[in-house]
N, C-alpha and C. Protein backbone atom coordinates (compact mmCIF):
# COMPACT_ATOMS: atom_id res chain seq x y z
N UNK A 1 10.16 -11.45 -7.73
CA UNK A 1 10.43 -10.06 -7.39
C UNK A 1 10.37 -9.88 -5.88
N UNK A 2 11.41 -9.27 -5.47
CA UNK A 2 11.33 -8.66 -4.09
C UNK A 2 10.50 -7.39 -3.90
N UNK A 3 9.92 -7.28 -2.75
CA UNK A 3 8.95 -6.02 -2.00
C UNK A 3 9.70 -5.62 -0.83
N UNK A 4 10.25 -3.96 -0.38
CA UNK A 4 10.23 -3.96 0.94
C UNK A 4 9.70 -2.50 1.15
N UNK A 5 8.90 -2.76 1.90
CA UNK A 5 8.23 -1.48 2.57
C UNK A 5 8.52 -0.67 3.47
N UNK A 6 8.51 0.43 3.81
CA UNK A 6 9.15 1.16 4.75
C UNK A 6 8.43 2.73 4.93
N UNK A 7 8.52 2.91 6.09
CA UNK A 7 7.77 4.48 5.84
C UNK A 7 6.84 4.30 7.51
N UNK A 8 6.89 3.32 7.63
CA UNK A 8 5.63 3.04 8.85
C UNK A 8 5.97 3.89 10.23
N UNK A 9 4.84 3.49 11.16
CA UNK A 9 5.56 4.48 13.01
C UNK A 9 4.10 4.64 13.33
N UNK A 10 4.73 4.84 14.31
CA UNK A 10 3.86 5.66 15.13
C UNK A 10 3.58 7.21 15.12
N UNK A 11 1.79 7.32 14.46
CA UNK A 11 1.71 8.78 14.44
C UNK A 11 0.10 9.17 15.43
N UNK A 12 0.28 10.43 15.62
CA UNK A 12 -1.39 10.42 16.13
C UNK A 12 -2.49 10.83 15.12
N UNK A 13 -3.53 10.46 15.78
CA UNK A 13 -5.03 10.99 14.21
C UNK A 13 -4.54 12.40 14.67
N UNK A 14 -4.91 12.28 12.83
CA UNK A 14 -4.97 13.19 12.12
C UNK A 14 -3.61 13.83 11.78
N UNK A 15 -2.34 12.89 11.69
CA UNK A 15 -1.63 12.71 11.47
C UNK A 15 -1.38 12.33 9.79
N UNK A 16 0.34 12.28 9.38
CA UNK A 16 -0.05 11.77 7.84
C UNK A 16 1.58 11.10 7.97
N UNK A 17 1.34 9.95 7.18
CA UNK A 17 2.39 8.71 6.47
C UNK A 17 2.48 8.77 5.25
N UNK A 18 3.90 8.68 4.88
CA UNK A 18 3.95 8.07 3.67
C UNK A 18 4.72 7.08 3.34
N UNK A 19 4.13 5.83 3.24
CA UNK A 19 4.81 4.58 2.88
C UNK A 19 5.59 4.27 1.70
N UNK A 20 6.64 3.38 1.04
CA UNK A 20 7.00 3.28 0.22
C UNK A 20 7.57 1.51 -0.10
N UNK A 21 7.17 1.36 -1.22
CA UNK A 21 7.68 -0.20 -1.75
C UNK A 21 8.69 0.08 -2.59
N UNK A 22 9.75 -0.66 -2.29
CA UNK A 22 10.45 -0.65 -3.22
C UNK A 22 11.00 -2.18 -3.91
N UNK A 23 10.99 -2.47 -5.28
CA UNK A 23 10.69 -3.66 -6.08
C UNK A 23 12.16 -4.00 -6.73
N UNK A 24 12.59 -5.24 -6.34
CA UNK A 24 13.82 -5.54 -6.92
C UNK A 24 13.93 -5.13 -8.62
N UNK A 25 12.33 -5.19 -9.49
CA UNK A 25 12.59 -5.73 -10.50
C UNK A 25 11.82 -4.65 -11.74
N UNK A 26 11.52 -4.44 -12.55
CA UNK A 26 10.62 -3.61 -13.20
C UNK A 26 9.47 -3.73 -13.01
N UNK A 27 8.86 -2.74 -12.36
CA UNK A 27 7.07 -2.64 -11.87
C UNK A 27 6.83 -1.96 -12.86
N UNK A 28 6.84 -1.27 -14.34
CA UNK A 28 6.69 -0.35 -15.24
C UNK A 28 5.48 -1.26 -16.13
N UNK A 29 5.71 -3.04 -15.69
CA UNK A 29 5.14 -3.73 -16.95
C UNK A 29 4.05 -4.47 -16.15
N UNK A 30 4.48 -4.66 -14.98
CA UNK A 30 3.17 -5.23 -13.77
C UNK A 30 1.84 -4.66 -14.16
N UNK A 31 1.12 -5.69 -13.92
CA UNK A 31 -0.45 -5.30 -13.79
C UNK A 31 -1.10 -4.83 -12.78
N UNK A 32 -0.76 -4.67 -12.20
CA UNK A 32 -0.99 -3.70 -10.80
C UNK A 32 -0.04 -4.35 -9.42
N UNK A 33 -0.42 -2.97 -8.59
CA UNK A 33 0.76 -2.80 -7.54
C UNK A 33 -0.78 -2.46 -6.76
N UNK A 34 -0.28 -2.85 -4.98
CA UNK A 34 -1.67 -2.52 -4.68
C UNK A 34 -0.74 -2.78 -2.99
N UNK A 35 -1.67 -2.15 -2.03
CA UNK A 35 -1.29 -1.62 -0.85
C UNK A 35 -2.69 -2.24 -0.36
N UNK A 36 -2.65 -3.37 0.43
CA UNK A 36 -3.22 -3.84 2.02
C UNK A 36 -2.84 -3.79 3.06
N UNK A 37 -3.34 -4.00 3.89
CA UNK A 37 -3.51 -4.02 5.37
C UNK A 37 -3.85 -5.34 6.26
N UNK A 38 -3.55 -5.37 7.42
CA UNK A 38 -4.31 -6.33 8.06
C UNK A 38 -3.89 -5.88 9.72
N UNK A 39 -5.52 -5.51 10.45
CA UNK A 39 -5.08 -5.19 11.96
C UNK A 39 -5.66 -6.44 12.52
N UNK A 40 -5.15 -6.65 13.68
CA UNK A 40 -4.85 -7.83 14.56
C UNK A 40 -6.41 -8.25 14.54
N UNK A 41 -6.35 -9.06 14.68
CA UNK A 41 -8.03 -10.31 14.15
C UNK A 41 -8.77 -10.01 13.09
N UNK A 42 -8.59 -8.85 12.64
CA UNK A 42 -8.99 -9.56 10.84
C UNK A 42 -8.68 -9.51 9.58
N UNK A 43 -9.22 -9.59 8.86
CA UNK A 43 -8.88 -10.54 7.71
C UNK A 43 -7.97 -9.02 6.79
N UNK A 44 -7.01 -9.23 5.55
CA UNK A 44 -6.55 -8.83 4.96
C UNK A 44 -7.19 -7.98 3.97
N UNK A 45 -7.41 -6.95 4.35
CA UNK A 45 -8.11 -6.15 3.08
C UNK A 45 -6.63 -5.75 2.16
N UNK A 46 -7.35 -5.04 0.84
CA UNK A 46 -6.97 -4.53 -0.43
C UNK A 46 -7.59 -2.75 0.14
N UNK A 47 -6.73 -2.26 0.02
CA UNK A 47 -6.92 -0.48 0.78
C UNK A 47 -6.28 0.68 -0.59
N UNK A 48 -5.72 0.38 -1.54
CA UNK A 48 -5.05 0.87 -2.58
C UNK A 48 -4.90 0.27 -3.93
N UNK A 49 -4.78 0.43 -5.16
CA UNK A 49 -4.62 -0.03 -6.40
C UNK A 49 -4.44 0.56 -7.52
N UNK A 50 -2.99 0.53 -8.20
CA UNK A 50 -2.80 1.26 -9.22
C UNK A 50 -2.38 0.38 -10.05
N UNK A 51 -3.00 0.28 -11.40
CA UNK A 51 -3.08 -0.31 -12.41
C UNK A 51 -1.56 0.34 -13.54
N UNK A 52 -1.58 -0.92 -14.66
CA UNK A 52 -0.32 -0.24 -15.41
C UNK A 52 -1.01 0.67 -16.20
N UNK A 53 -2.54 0.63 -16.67
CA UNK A 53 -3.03 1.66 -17.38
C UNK A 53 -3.49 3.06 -16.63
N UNK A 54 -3.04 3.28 -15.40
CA UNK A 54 -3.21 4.44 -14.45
C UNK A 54 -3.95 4.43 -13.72
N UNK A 55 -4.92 3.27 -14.11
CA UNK A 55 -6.17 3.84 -12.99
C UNK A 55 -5.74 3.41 -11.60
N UNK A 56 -6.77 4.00 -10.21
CA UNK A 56 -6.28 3.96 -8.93
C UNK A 56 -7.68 3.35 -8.67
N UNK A 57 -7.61 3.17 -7.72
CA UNK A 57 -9.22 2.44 -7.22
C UNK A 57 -8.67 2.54 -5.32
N UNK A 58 -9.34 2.76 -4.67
CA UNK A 58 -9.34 2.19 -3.14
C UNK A 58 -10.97 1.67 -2.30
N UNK A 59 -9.97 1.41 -1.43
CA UNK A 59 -11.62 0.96 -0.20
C UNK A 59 -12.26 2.14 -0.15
N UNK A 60 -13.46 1.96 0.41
CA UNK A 60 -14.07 2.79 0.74
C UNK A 60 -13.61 3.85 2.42
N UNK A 61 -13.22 3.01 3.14
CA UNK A 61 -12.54 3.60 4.47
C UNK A 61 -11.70 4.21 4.51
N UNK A 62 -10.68 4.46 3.03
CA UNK A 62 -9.52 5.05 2.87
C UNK A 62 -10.05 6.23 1.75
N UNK A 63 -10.56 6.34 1.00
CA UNK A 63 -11.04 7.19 -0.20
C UNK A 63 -11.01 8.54 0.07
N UNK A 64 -10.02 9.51 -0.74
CA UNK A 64 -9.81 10.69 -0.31
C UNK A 64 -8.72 10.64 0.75
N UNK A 65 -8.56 9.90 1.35
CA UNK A 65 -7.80 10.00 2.66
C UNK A 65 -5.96 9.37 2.24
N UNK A 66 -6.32 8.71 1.42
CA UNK A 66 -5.10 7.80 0.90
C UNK A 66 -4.76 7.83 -0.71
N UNK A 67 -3.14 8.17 -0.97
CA UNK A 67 -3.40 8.29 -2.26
C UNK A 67 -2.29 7.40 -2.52
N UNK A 68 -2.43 6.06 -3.47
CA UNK A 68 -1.11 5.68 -4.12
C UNK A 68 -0.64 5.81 -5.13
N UNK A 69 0.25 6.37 -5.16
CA UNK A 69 1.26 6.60 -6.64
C UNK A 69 2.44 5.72 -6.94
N UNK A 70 2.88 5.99 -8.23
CA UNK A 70 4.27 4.67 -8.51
C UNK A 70 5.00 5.85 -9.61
N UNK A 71 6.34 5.62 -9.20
CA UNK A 71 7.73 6.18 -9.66
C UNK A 71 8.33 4.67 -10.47
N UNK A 72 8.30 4.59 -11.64
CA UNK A 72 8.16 3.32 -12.53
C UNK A 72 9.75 3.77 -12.63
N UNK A 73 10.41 4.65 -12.86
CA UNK A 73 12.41 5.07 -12.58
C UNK A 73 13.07 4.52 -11.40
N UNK A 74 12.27 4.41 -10.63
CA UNK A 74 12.91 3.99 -9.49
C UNK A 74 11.93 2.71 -8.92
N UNK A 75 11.01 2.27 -9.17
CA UNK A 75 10.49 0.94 -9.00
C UNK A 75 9.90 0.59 -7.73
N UNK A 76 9.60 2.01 -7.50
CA UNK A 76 8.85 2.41 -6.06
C UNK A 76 7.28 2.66 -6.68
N UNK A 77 6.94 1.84 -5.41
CA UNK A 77 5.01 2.65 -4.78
C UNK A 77 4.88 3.18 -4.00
N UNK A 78 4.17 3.78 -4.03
CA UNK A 78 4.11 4.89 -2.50
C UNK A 78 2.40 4.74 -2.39
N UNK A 79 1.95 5.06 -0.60
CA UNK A 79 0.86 5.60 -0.22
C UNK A 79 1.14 6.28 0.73
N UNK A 80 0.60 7.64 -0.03
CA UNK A 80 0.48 8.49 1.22
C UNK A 80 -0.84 8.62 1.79
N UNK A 81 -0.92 9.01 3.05
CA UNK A 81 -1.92 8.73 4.04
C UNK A 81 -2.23 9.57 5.17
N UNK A 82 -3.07 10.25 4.79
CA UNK A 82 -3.33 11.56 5.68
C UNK A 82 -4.86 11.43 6.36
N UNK A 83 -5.09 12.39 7.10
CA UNK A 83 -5.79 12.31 8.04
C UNK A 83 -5.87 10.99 8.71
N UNK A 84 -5.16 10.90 9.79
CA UNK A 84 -5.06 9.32 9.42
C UNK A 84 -6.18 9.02 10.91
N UNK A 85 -6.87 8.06 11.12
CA UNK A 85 -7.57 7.79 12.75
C UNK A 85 -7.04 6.78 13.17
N UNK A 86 -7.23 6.38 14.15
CA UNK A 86 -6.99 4.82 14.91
C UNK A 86 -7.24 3.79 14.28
N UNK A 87 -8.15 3.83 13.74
CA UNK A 87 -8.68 2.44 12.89
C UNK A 87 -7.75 2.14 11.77
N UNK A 88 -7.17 2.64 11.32
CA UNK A 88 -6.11 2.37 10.03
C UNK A 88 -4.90 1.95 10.82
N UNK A 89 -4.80 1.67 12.03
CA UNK A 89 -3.55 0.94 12.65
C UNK A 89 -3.79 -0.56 12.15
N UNK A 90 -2.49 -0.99 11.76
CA UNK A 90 -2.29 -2.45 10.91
C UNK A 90 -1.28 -2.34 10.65
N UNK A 91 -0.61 -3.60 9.98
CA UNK A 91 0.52 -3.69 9.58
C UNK A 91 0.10 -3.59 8.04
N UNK A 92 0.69 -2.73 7.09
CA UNK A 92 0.71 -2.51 5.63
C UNK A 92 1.62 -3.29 4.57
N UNK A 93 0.98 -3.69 3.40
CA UNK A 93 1.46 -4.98 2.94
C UNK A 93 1.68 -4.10 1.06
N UNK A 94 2.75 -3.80 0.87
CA UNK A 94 2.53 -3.95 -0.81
C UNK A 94 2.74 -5.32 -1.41
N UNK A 95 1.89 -5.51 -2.30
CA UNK A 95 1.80 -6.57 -3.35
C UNK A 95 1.60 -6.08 -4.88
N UNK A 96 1.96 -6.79 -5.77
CA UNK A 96 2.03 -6.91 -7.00
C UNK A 96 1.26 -8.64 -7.86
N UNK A 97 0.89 -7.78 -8.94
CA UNK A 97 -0.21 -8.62 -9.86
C UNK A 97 0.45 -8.74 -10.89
N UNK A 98 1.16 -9.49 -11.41
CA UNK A 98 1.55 -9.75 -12.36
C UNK A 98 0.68 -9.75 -13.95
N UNK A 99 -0.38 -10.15 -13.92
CA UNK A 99 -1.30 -10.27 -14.99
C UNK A 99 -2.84 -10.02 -14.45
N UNK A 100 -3.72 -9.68 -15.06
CA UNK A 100 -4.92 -9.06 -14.61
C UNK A 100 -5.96 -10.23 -14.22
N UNK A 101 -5.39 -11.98 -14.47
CA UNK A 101 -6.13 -13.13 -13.92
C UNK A 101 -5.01 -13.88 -13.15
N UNK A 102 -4.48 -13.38 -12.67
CA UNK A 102 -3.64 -13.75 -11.62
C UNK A 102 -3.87 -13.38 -10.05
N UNK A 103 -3.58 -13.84 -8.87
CA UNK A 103 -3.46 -13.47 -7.46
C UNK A 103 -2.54 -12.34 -7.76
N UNK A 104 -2.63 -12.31 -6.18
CA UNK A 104 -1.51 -10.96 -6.05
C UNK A 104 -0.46 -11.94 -5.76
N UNK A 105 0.88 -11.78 -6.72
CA UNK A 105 1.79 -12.75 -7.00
C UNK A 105 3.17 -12.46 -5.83
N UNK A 106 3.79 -11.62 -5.64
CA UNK A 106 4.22 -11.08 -4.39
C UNK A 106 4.31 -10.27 -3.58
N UNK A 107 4.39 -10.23 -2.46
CA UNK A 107 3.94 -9.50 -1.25
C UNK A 107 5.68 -8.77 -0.60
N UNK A 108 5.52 -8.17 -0.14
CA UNK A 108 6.59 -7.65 0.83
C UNK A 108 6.38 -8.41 2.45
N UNK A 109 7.11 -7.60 3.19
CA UNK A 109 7.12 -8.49 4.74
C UNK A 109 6.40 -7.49 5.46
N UNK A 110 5.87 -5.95 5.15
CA UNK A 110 4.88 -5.59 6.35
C UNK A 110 5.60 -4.39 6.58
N UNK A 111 4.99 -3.56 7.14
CA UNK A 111 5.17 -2.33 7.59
C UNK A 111 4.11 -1.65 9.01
N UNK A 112 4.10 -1.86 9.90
CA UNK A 112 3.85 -1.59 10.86
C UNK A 112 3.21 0.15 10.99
N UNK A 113 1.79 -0.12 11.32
CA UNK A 113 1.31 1.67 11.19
C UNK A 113 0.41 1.43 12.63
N UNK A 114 0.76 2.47 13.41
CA UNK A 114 0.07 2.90 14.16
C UNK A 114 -0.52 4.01 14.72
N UNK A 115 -1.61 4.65 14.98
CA UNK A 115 -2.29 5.58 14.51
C UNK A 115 -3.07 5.57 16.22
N UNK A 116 -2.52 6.49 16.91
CA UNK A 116 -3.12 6.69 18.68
C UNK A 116 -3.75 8.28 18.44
N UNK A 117 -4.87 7.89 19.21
CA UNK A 117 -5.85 8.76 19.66
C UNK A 117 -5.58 9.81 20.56
């Protein structure tokens, strides 16, 4: 399955984004769809997660602040992302889980967020 993300820029805090994946293939049957991050020197967090049975889960740094939803008709994820601060500047990654003991099986190429003070 293909991922491409789009939605990213440059905004200032307290600003709001809304990103979007869109999936070559049926995400309706996926085991979850999930929205990371990674800003320059470290490591790749997991920031979003929506399951095929509905549930959502996020980080703690995003909670309240970030909401992801999925349009299973059109084979899109979305996070929207409000109040946003500096620290959430990264490049944004959707991925997909194919089965619930599986990795995150594919990734998109990135979406670029930046978030100035």
């Amino acid at each position: 399955m293909q991922l491409v993300e789009s939605g990213g820029g440059l905004v200032q805090a307290g600003g709001s984004l809304r990103l979007s994946c869109a999936g070559s293939g049926d995400i309706s049957s996926i085991n979850a769809v999930g929205w990371h991050r990674q800003a320059p020197g470290k490591q790749r967090e997991l920031v979003a997660r929506s399951t095929r049975s509905g549930s959502t889960s996020y980080a703690d740094s995003v909670k309240g602040r970030f909401t992801i939803s999925r349009d299973n008709a059109k084979n899109t994820v979305y996070l929207q992302m409000n109040s946003l601060r500096p620290d959430d500047t990264a490049v944004y990654y959707c991925a997909v889980k194919l089965y619930a003991w599986t990795p995150w099986n594919y990734w998109g190429q990135g979406t670029q967020v930046t978030v100035s003070s």
